[in-house]
Protein backbone atom coordinates (compact mmCIF):
# COMPACT_ATOMS: atom_id res chain seq x y z
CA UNK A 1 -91.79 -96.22 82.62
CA UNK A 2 -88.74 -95.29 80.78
CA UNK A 3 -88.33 -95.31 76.88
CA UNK A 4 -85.77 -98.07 75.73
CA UNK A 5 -82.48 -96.76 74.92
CA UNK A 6 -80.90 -98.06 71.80
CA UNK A 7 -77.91 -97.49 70.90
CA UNK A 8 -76.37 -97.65 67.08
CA UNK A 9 -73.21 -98.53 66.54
CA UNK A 10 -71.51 -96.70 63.29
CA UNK A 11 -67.87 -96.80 61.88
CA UNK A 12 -67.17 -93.58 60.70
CA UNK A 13 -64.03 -92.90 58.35
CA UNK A 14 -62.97 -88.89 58.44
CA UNK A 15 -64.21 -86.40 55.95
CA UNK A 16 -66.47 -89.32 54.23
CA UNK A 17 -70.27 -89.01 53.73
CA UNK A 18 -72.24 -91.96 51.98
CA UNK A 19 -74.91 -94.85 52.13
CA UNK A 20 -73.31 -96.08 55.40
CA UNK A 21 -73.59 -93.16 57.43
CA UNK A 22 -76.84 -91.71 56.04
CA UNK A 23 -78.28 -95.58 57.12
CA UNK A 24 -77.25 -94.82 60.85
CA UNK A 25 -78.61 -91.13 60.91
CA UNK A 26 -82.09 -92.83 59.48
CA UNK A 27 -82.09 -95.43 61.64
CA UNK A 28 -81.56 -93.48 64.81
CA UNK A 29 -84.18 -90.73 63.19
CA UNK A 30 -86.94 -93.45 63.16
CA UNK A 31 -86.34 -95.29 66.30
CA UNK A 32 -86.83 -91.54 68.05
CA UNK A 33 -89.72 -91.01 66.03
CA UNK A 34 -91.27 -94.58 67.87
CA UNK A 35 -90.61 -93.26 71.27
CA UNK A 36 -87.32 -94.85 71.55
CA UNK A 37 -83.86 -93.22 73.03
CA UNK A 38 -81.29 -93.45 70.63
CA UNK A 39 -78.23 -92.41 70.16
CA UNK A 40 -75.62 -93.16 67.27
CA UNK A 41 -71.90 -93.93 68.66
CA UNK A 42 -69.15 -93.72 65.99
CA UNK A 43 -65.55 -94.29 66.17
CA UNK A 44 -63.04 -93.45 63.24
CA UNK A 45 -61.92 -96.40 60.92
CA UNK A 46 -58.88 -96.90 59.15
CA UNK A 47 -57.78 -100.09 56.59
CA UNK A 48 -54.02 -98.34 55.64
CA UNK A 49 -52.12 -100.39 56.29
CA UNK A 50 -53.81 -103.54 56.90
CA UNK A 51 -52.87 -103.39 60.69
CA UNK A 52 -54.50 -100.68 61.18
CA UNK A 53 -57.81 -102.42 60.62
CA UNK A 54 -57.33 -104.87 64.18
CA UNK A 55 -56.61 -101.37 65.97
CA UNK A 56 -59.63 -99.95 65.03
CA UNK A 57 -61.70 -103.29 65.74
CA UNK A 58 -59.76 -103.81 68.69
CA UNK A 59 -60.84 -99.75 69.99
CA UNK A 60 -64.48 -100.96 69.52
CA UNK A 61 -64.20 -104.25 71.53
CA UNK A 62 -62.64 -102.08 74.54
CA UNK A 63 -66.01 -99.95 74.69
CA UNK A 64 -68.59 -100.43 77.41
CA UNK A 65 -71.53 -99.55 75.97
CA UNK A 66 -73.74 -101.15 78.45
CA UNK A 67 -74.73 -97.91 80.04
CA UNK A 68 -75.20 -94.34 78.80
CA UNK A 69 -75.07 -91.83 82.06
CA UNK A 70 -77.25 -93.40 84.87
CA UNK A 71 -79.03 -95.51 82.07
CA UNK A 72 -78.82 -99.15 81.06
CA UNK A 73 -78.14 -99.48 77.22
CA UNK A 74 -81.43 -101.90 76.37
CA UNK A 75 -80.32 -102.82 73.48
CA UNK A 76 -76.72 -102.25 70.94
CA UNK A 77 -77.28 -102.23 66.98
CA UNK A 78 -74.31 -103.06 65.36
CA UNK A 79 -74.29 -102.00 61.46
CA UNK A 80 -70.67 -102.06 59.71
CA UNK A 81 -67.51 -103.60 60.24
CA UNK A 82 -66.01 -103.19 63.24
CA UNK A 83 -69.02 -101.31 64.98
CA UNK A 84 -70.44 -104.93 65.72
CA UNK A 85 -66.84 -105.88 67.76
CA UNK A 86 -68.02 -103.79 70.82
CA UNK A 87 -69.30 -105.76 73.74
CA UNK A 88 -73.02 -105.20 74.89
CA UNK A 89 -75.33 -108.21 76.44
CA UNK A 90 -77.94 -107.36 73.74
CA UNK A 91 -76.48 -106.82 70.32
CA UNK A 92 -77.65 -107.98 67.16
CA UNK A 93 -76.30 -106.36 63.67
CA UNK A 94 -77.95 -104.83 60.88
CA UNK A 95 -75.09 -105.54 58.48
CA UNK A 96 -74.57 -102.79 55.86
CA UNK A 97 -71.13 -103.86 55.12
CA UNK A 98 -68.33 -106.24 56.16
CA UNK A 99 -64.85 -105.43 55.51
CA UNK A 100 -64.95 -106.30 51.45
CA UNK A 101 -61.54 -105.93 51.14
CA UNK A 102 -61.01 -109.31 53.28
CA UNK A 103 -63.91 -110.92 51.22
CA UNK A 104 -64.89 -110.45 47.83
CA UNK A 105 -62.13 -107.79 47.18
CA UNK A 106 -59.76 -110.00 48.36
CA UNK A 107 -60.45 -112.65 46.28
CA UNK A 108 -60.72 -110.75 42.99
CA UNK A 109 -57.46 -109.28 43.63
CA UNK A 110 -59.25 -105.58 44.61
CA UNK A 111 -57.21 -103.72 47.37
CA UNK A 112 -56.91 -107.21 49.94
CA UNK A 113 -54.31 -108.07 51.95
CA UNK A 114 -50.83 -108.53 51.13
CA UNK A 115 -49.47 -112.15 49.88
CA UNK A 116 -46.25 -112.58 52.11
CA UNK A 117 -46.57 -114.91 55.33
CA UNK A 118 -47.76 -111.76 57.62
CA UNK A 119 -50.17 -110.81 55.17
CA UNK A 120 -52.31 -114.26 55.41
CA UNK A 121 -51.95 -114.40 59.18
CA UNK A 122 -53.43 -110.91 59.29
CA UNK A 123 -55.92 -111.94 56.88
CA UNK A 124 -57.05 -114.83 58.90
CA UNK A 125 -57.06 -112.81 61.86
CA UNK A 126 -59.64 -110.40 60.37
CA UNK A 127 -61.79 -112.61 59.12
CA UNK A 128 -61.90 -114.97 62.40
CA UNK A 129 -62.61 -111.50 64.67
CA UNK A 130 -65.25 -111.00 62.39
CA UNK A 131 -66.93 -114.23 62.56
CA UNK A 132 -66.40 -114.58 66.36
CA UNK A 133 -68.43 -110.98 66.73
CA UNK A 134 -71.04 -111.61 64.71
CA UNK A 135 -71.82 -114.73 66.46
CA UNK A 136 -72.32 -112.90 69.49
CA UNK A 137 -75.40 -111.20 67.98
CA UNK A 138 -78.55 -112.30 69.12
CA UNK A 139 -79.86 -112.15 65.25
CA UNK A 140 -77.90 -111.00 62.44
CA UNK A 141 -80.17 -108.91 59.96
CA UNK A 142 -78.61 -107.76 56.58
CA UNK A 143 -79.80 -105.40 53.64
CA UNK A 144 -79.54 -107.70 50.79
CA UNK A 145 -79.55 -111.50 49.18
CA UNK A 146 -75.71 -110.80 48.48
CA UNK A 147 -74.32 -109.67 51.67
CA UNK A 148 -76.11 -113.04 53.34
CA UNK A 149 -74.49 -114.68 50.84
CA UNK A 150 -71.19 -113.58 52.06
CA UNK A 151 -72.00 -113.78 54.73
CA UNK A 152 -72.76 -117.37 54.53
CA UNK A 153 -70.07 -118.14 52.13
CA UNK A 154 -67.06 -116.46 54.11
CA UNK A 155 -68.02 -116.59 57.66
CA UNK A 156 -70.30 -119.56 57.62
CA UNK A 157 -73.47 -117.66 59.83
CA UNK A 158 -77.19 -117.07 58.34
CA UNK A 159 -78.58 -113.21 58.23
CA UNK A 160 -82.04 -112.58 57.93
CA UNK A 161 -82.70 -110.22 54.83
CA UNK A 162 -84.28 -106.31 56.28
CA UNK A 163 -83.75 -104.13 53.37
CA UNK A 164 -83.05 -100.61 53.83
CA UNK A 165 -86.13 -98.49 53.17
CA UNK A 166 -85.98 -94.45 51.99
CA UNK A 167 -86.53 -91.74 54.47
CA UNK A 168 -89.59 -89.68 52.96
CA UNK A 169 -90.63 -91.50 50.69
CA UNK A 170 -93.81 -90.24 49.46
CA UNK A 171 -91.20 -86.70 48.47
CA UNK A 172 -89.46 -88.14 45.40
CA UNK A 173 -91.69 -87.34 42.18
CA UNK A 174 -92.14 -87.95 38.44
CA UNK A 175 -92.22 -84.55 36.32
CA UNK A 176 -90.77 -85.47 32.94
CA UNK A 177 -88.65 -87.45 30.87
CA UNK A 178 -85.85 -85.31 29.32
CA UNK A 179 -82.99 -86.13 27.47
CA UNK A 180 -80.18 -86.94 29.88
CA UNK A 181 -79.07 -90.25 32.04
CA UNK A 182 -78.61 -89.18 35.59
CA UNK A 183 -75.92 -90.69 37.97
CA UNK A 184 -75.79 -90.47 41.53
CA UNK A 185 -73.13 -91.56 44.16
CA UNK A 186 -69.53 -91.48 45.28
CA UNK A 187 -66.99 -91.08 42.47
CA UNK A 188 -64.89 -94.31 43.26
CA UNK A 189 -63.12 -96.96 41.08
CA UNK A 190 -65.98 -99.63 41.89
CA UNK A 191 -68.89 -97.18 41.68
CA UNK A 192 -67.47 -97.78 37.49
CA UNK A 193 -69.14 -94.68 36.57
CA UNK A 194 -66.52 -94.80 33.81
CA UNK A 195 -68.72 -97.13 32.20
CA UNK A 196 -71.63 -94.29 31.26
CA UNK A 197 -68.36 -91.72 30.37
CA UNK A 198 -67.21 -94.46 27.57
CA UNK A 199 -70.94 -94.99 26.88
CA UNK A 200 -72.03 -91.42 26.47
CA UNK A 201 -69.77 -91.48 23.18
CA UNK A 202 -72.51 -93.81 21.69
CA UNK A 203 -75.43 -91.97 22.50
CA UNK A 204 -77.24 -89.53 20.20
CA UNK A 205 -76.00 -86.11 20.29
CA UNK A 206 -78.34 -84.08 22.39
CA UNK A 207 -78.55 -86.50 25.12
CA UNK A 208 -76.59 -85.34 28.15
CA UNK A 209 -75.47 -87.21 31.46
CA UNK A 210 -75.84 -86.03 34.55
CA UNK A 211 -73.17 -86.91 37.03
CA UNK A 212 -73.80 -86.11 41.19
CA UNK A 213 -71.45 -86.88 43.34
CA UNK A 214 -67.87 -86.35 44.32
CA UNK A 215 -64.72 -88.92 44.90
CA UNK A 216 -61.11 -89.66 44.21
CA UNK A 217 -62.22 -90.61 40.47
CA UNK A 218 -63.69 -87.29 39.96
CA UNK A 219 -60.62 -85.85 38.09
CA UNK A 220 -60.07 -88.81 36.07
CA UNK A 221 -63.75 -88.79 34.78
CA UNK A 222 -63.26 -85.65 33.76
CA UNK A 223 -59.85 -86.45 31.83
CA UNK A 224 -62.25 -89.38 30.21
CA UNK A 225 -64.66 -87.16 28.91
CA UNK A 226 -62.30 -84.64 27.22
CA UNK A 227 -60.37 -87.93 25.63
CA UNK A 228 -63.81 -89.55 24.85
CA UNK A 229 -65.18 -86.03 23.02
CA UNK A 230 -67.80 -86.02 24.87
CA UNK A 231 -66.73 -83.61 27.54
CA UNK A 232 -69.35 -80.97 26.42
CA UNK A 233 -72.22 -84.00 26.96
CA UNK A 234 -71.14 -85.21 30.25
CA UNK A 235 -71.84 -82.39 33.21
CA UNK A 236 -70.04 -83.14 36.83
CA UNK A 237 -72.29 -81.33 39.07
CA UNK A 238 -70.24 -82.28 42.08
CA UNK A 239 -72.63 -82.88 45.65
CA UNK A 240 -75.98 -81.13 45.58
CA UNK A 241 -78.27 -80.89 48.14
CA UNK A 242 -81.78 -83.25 48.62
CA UNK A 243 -83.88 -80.85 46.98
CA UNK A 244 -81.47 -80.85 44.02
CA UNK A 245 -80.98 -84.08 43.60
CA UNK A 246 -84.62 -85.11 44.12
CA UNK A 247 -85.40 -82.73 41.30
CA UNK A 248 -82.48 -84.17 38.80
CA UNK A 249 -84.36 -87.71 39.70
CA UNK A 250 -87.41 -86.07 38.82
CA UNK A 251 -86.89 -85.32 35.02
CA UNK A 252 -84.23 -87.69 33.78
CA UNK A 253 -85.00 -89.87 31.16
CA UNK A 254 -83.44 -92.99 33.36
CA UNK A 255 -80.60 -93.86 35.50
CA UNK A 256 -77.24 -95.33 35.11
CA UNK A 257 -76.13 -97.69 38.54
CA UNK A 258 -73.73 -100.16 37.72
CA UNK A 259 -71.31 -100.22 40.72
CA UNK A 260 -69.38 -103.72 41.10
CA UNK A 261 -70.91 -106.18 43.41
CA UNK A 262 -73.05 -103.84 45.36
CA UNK A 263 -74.00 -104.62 49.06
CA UNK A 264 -77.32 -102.89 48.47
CA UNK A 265 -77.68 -99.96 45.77
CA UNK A 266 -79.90 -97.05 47.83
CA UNK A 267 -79.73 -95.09 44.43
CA UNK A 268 -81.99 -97.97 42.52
CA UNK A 269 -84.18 -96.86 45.42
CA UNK A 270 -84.74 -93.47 44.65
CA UNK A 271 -84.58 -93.68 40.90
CA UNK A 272 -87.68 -96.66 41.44
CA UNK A 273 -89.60 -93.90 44.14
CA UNK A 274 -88.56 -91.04 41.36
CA UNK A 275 -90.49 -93.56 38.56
CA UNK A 276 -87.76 -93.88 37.08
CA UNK A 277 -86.32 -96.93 35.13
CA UNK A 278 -82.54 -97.80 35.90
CA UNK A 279 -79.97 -99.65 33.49
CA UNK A 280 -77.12 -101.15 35.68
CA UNK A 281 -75.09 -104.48 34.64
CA UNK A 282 -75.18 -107.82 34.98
CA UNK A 283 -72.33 -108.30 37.72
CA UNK A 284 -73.67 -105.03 39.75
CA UNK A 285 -74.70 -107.25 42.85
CA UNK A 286 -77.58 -106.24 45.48
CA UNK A 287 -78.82 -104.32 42.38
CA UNK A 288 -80.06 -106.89 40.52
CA UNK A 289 -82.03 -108.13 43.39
CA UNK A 290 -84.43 -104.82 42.09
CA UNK A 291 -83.70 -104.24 38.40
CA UNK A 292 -85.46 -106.75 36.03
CA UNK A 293 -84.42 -106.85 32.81
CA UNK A 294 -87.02 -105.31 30.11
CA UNK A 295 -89.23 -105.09 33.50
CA UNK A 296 -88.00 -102.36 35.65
CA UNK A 297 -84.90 -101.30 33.69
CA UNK A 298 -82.23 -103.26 31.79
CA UNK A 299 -79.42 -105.30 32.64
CA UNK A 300 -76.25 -104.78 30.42
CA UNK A 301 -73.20 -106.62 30.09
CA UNK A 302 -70.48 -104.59 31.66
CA UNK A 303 -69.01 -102.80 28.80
CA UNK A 304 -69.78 -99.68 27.43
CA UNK A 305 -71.22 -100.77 23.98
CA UNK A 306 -74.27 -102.92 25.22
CA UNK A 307 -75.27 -99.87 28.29
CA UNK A 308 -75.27 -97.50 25.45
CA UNK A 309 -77.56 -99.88 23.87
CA UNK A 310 -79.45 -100.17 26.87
CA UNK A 311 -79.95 -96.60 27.02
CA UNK A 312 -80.40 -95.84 23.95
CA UNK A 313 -83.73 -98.07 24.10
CA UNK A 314 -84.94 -96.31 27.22
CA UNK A 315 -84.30 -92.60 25.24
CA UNK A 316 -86.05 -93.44 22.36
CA UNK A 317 -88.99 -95.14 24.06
CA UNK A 318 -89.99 -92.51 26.73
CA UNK A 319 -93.74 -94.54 26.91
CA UNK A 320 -91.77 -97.47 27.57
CA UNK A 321 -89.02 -95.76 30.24
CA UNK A 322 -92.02 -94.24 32.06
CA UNK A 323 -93.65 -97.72 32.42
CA UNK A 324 -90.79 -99.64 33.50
CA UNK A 325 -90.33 -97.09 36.12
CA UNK A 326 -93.71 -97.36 37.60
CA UNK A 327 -93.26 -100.95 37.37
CA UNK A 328 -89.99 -100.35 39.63
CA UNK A 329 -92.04 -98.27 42.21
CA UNK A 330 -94.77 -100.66 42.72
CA UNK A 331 -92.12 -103.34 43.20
CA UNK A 332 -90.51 -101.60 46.44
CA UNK A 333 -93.95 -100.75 48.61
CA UNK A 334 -93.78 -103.36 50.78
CA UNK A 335 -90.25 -101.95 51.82
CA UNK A 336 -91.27 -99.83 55.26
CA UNK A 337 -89.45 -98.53 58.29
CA UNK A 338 -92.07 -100.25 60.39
CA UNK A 339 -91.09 -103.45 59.33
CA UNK A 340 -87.18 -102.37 59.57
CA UNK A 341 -88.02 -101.10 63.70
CA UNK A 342 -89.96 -103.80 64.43
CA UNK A 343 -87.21 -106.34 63.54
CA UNK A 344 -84.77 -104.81 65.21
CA UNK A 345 -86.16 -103.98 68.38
CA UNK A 346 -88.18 -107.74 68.72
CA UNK A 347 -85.03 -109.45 68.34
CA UNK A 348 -83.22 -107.47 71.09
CA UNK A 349 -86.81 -108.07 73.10
């Protein structure tokens, strides 16, 4: 009897690396490692200018992904906007990600669609394509409280929450806690890792912060930090490799996440398996469905002032820091890649 063949569908915009496409690569990775055949499919995406994001919805709809050679496709796994367009008979989503910029970004006035007549009608158009695909899943399975929430808000459909687990879990450690905040992630506008630039001014002296990642922001942090005088303080270490980053995760005194309205928030994850308290804000989305305030980490408002406060409490108190953070591991056990495969593949069943 043949394996099932699964096949995961990924949007994939050029010369970008991040939470979205490492979640396919896992996903794919564990189904093999169950005796499934899978495969990830990607096609490029593009949201400049606004028409351009039909056309790329429109290229996934014209797929037929029902067979792959002289196999049947068993079943499709849809994960980000417009991957879950394409046709298949047995397709359910495992939503990472709409298309914010039609949702929540639109409505805060964040990169959405133009305001003229043509604007709205595209607008409308998006958001209806959207809807009608995601009704054609069998199940619709998100990461997080707030994407169903958008999901239910926006589109009007239910999603089942499967959060997304870690690959390897068991290899992130605790080794010390030194003196620095680490950040981790892209350096983008809503990723606000401004915040910890502004709040590094307000930290003792020899505390450093550690910032991985790289981004279109990454020049203009730097220009912060030499205005802010803290540009001796504040080290950009660029993109560094697992065993790198696993090892900043290891000794930092705590984490700084505070990205605005987060789907999900994979680097609460690995600060929690790293034992590792995290300080993010109170408007930081998905993440505060991990971070407890005085429980796991802290909660700050978003302004500089109160996360230097924050994190000033978690530097002082390493006893404390070191409890919260075992407090934030024991609070993610029960998420598993079993539980993730067995969803998936018992609703295409």
């Amino acid at each position: 009897m043949r394996p099932r063949t699964i096949v995961v569908a990924a949007t994939q915009v050029p010369f970008q690396r991040g939470g979205a496409e490492w979640h396919a690569a896992a996903l794919v990775g564990e189904l093999e490692a169950r005796g499934f055949r899978s495969e990830v499919v990607r096609l490029p995406f593009r949201w400049d200018p606004r028409e351009e994001v039909v056309r790329s919805a429109l290229a996934w709809r014209m797929l037929d992904l029902s067979r792959a050679g002289d196999a049947d496709v068993d079943l499709l796994v849809g994960t980000r906007f417009p991957s879950y367009v394409v046709r298949h008979p047995n397709k359910v989503v495992w939503l990472f990600h709409q298309f914010r910029q039609a949702y929540d970004l639109h409505d805060a006035g964040i990169d959405g669609f133009p305001t003229t007549p043509e604007g709205r009608a595209l607008h409308q158009h998006v958001v209806e394509l959207d809807t009608r695909a995601l009704r054609e899943c069998r199940r619709i399975f998100t990461t997080s409280q707030n994407n169903a929430a958008r999901l239910q808000k926006y589109n009007g459909l239910r999603a089942e929450v499967l959060r997304l687990p870690l690959l390897h879990a068991g290899s992130w450690r605790t080794e010390a806690f030194d003196p620095f905040v680490l950040s981790v992630g892209r350096l983008e506008a809503l990723k606000r890792v401004d915040l910890l630039v502004r709040a590094a001014a307000q930290l003792p002296a020899r505390v450093r912060v550690v910032v991985v990642g790289e981004g279109s922001q990454r020049d203009a942090l730097a220009a912060l930090a030499r205005e802010s005088g803290v540009e001796s303080r504040v080290e950009f270490r660029g993109y560094l490799d697992d065993a790198e980053v696993k090892a900043l995760y290891a000794r930092c005194a705590c984490v700084f996440y505070a990205p605005w309205d987060e789907d999900y928030g994979l680097v609460t994850l690995e600060a929690f398996h790293s034992g590792k308290p995290v300080v993010t804000t109170s408007d930081a989305g998905g993440v505060l469905e991990f971070v407890r305030h005085g429980e796991t980490g802290f909660v700050a408002a978003p302004e500089p002032g109160d996360v230097a406060a924050c994190l000033v409490r978690l530097l002082e108190r390493p006893a404390a820091a070191r409890d919260m953070g075992a407090a934030g591991r024991a609070s993610i056990r029960g998420i598993s890649w079993d539980a993730v495969i067995e969803a998936l593949t018992g609703a295409g069943s």
